[in-house]
Protein backbone atom coordinates (compact mmCIF):
# COMPACT_ATOMS: atom_id res chain seq x y z
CA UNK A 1 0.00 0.00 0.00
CA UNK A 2 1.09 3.80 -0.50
CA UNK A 3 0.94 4.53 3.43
CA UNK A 4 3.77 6.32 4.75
CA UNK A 5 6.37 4.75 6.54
CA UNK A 6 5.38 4.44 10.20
CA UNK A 7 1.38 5.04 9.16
CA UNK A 8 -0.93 2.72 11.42
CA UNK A 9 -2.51 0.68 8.51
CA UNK A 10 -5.01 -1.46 10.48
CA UNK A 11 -6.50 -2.31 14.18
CA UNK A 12 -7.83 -5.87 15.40
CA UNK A 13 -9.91 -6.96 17.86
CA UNK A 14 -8.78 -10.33 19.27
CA UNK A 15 -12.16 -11.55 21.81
CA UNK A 16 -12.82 -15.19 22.76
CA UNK A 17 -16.41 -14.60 21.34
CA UNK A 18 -16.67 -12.63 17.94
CA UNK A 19 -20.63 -12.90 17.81
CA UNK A 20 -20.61 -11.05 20.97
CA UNK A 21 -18.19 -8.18 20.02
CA UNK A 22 -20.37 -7.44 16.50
CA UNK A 23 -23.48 -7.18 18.69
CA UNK A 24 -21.68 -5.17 21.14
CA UNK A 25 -19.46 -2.86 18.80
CA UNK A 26 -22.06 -2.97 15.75
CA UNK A 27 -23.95 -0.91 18.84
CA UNK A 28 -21.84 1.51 20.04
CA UNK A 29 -20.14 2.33 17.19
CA UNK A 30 -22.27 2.16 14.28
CA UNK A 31 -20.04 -0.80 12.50
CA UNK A 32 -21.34 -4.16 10.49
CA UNK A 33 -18.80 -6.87 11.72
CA UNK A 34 -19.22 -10.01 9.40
CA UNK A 35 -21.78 -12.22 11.17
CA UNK A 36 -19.75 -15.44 10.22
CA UNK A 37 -15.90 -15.26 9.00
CA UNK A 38 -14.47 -15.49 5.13
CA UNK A 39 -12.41 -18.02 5.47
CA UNK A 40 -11.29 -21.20 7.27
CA UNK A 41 -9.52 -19.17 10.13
CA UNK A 42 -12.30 -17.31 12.29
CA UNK A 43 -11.60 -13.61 11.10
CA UNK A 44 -13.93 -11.21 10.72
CA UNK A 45 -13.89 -7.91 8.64
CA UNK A 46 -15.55 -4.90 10.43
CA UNK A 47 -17.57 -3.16 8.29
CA UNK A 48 -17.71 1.13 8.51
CA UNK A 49 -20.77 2.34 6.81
CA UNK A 50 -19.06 4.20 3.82
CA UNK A 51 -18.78 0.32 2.44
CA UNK A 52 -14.96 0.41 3.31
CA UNK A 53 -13.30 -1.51 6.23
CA UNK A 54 -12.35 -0.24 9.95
CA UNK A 55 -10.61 -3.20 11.21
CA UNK A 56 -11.03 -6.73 11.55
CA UNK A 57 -11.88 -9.29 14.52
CA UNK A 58 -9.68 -12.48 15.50
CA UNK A 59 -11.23 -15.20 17.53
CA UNK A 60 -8.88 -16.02 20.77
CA UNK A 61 -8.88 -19.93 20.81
CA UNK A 62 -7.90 -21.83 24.20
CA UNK A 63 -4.80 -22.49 22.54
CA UNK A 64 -4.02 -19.02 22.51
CA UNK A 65 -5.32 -17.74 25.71
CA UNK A 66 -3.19 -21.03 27.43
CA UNK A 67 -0.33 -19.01 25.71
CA UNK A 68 -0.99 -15.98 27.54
CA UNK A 69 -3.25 -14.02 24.72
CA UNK A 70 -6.06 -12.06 26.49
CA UNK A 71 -9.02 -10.22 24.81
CA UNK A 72 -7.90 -6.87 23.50
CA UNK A 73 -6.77 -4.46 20.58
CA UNK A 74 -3.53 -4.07 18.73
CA UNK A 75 -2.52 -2.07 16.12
CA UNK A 76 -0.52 -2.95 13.05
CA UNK A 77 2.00 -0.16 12.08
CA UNK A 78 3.23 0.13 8.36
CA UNK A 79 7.06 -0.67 7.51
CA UNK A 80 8.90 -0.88 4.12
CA UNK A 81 10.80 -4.14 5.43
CA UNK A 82 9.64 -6.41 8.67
CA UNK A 83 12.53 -8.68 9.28
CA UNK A 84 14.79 -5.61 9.20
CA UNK A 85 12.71 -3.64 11.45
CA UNK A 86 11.82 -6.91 13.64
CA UNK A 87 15.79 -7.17 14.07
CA UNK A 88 16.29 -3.71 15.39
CA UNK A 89 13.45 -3.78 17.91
CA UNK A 90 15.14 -7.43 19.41
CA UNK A 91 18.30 -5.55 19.70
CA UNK A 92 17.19 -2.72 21.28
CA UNK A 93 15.22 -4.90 24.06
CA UNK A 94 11.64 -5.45 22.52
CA UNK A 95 10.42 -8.60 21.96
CA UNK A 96 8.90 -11.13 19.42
CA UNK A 97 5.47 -12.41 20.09
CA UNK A 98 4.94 -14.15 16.52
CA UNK A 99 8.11 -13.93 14.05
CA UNK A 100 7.57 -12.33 10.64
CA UNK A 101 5.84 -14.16 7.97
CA UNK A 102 3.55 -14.01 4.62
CA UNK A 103 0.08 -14.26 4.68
CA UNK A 104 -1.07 -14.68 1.23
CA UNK A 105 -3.27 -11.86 -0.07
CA UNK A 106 -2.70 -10.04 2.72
CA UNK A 107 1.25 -9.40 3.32
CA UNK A 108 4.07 -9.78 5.72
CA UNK A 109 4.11 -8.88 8.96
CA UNK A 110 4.86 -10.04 12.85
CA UNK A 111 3.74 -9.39 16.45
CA UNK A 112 6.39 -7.48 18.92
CA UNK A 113 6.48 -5.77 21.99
CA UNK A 114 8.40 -2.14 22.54
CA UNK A 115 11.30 -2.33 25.06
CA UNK A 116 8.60 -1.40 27.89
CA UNK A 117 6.26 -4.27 26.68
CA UNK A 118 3.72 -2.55 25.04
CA UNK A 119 2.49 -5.49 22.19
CA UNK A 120 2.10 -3.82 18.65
CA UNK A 121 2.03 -4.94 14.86
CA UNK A 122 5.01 -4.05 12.23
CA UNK A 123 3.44 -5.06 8.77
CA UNK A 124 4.50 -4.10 4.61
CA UNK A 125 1.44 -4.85 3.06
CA UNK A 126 0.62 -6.30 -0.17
CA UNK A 127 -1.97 -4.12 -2.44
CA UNK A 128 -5.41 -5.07 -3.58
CA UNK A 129 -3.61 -6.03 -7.25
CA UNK A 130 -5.85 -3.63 -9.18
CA UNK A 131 -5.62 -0.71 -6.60
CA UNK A 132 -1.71 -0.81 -6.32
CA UNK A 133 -1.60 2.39 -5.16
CA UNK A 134 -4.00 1.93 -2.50
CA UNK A 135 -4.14 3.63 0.69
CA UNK A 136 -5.74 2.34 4.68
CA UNK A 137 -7.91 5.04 5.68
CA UNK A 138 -8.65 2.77 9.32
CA UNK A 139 -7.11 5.95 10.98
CA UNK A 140 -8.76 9.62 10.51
CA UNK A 141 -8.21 12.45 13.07
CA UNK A 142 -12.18 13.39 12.66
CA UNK A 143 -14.18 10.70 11.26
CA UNK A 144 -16.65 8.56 13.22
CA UNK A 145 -16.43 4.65 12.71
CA UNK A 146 -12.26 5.21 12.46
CA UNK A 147 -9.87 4.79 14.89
CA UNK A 148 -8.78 8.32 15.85
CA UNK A 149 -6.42 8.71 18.41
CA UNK A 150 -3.57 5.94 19.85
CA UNK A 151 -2.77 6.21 23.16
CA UNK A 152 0.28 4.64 24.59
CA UNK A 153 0.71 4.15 28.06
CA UNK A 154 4.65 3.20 29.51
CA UNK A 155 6.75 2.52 32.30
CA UNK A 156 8.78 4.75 30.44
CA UNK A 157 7.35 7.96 28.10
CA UNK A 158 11.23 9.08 27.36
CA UNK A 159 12.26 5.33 26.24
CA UNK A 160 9.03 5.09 24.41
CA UNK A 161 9.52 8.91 22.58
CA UNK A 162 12.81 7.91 21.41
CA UNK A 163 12.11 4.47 20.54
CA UNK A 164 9.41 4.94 17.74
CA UNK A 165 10.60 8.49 16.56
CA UNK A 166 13.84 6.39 15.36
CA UNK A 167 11.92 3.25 14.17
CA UNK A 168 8.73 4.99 12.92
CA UNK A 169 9.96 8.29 12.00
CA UNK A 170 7.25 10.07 14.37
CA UNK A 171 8.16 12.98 16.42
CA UNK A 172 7.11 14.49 19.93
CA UNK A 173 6.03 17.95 19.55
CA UNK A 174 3.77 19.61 22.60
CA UNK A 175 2.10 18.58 25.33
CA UNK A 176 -0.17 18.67 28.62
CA UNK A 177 0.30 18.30 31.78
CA UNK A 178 -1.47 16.25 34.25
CA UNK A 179 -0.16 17.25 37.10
CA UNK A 180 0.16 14.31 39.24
CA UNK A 181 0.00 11.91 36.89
CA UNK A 182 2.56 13.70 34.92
CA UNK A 183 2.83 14.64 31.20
CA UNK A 184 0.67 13.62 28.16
CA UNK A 185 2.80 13.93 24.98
CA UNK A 186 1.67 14.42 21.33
CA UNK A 187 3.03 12.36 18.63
CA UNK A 188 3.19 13.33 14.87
CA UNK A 189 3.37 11.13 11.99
CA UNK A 190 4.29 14.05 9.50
CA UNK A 191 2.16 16.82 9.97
CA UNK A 192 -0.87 15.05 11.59
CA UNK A 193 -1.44 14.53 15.24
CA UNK A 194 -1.66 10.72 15.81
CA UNK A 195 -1.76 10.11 19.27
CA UNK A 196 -0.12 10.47 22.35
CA UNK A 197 2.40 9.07 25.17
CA UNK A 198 1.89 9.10 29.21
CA UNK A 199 3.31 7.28 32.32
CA UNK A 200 1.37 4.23 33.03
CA UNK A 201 -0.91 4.65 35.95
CA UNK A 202 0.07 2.05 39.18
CA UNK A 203 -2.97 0.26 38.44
CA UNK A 204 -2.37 -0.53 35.22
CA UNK A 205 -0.65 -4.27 34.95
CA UNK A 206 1.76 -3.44 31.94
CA UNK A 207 2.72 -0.71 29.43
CA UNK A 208 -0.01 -1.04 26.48
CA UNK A 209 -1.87 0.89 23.55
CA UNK A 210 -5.38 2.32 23.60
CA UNK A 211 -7.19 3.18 20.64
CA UNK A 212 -9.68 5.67 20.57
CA UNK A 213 -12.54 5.08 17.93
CA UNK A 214 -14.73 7.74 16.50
CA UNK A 215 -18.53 8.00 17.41
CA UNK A 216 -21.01 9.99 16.18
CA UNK A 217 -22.60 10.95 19.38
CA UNK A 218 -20.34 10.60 22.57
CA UNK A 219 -23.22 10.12 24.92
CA UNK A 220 -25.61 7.70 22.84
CA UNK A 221 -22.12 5.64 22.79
CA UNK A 222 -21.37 5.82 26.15
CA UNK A 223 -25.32 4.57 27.26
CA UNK A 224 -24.73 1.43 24.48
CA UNK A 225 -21.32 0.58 26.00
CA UNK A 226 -23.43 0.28 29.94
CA UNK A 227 -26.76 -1.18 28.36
CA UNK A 228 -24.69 -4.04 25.96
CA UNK A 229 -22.69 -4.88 29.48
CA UNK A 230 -19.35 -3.17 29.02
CA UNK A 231 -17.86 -0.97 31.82
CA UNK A 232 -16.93 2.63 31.48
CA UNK A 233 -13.29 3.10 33.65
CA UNK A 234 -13.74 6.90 32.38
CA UNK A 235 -16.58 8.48 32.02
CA UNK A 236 -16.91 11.95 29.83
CA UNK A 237 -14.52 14.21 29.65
CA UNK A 238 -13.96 17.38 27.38
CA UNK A 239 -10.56 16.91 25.00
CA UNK A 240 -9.22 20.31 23.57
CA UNK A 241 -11.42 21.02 20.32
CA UNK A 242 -14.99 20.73 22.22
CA UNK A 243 -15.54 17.11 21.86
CA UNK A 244 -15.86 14.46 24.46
CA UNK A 245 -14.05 10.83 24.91
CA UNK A 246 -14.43 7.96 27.50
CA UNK A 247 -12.32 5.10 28.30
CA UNK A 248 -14.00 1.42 28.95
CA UNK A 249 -13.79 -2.44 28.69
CA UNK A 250 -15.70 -4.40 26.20
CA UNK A 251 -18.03 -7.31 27.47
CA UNK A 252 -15.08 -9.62 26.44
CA UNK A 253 -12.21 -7.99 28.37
CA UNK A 254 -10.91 -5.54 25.81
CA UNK A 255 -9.85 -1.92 26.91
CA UNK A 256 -10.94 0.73 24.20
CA UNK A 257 -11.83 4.41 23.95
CA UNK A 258 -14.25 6.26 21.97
CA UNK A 259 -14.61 10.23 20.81
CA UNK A 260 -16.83 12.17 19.18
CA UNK A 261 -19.38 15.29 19.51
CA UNK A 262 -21.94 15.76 22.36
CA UNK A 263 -25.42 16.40 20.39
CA UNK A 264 -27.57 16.74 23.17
C-alpha cells in the first residue's frame, strides 16, 4: 500500500467470542462486523458504513489464551521491510510475540512488543492487485467509525519517545500536563497529530496501547457501551477542540476508547 512509513494501517480486535463483540461494537459504534468469518480461520472484517473496512476481529482460541493471549486491541503499524525492522526492535530490548511471515493476499508482517512491553504490529502490506496504489484510511483524526487517536501508556514515556521516533519516523512535539499523573505527549506522523504518550498509571498491569474510535454521538455511545454490558473506567470528559471521549472495557475484556461530539 502507499501509506507512509510508520502510518498505522489497520487495528484488530482479538475476543474469545466474535458474535458477541459485533453485537456489542455494531452498537456503540455504528459498525457491520461479518456475522460469520471469510475463510477457514475465524476472522472477521468490520464493516464502517461508507462500504470500506475499519478493522477486523480475530477469535482467541484456548490455545491461545493457554499461551498468555487475552481479549484486547492491537494495532498494526506500516514498515517498508519487517525482518529488518523486527531485528532492530530485538536488539534494542523489545520482543517477538509471533516472528515475521507471509500471509497470502494479505502481506508480511509479525507481532512485537516495545522495550517497555507494550504489544504492537510491524506489517508491509501487499496491495489489492488492481488498486496498487492503495491507501488504509482505518485511521482519521475526525471521522466517526475510524480509529482516531492511539494512546500509549509506559513505564517509560522518554524510552518510548525515542524508541518509535527512530523506528517509525514520528516525532514528539507539545504537550499537557497532568499534574500528578505527569505529562501527556503528542506524537506526529508528519504533519498530523496521531496520538499520544503518558506514564502508566500504578494500576495498570503493563505498558499497552489504547485506541480511541470515533462516534457519532459521545453520549448515545457511552449509554450502548453500559446497556450491551461493558464498563466505562472513564466516564466523559472534554478533550481540547470541544468534543468528548471515554475510556472502557468491552463485554469480552478488551480496553478501548471512543470520541466524538456531544449532540444533546
Amino acid at each position: 500500500m502507499a501509506n507512509q512509513q510508520g502510518s498505522f494501517i489497520w487495528y484488530e480486535l482479538m475476543t474469545p467470542s466474535p458474535d458477541d463483540a459485533k453485537r456489542f461494537y455494531d452498537t456503540v459504534v455504528g459498525w457491520n462486523i461479518e456475522a460469520q468469518p471469510a475463510g477457514d480461520m475465524d476472522y472477521r472484517m468490520i464493516g464502517r458504513s461508507d462500504g470500506r473496512l475499519a478493522g477486523g476481529v480475530m477469535r482467541l482460541s484456548d490455545e491461545m489464551r493457554g499461551g498468555g493471549a487475552r481479549p484486547g486491541w492491537l494495532g498494526y503499524i506500516g514498515v517498508d521491510d519487517v525482518d529488518s525492522t523486527v531485528s532492530r526492535i530485538e536488539g534494542e530490548g523489545g520482543k517477538t510475540l509471533m516472528p515475521a511471515h507471509d500471509l497470502p493476499g494479505a502481506g508480511r508482517f509479525a507481532l512485537v512488543t516495545d522495550p517497555q512491553g507494550s504489544p504492537f504490529y510491524v506489517m508491509r502490506p501487499e496491495p489489492p492487485a488492481d488498486q496498487p496504489d492503495a491507501v488504509s484510511d482505518v485511521f482519521s483524526v475526525d471521522q466517526p467509525q475510524h480509529v482516531r487517536w492511539n494512546e500509549l501508556a509506559t513505564s517509560d514515556p522518554s524510552a518510548a519517545i525515542d524508541f518509535y521516533s527512530r523506528h517509525f519516523g514520528w516525532r514528539q512535539d507539545g504537550d499537557m500536563d497532568m499534574g500528578e499523573l505527569g505529562k501527556y505527549q503528542f506524537f506526529y506522523q508528519g504533519d498530523t497529530m496521531i496520538g499520544a504518550v503518558m506514564p502508566k498509571m500504578p494500576q495498570m498491569p503493563a505498558s499497552t496501547w489504547t485506541f480511541y474510535i470515533g462516534v457519532d454521538d459521545i453520549d448515545r455511545a457511552h449509554e450502548a457501551v453500559r446497556s450491551g454490558g461493558g464498563q466505562v473506567l472513564q466516564e466523559p470528559i472534554e478533550i481540547p477542540g470541544g468534543e468528548y471521549s471515554i475510556t472502557a472495557v468491552d463485554p469480552q475484556g478488551a480496553v478501548f476508547g471512543l470520541v466524538g461530539p456531544r449532540n444533546a
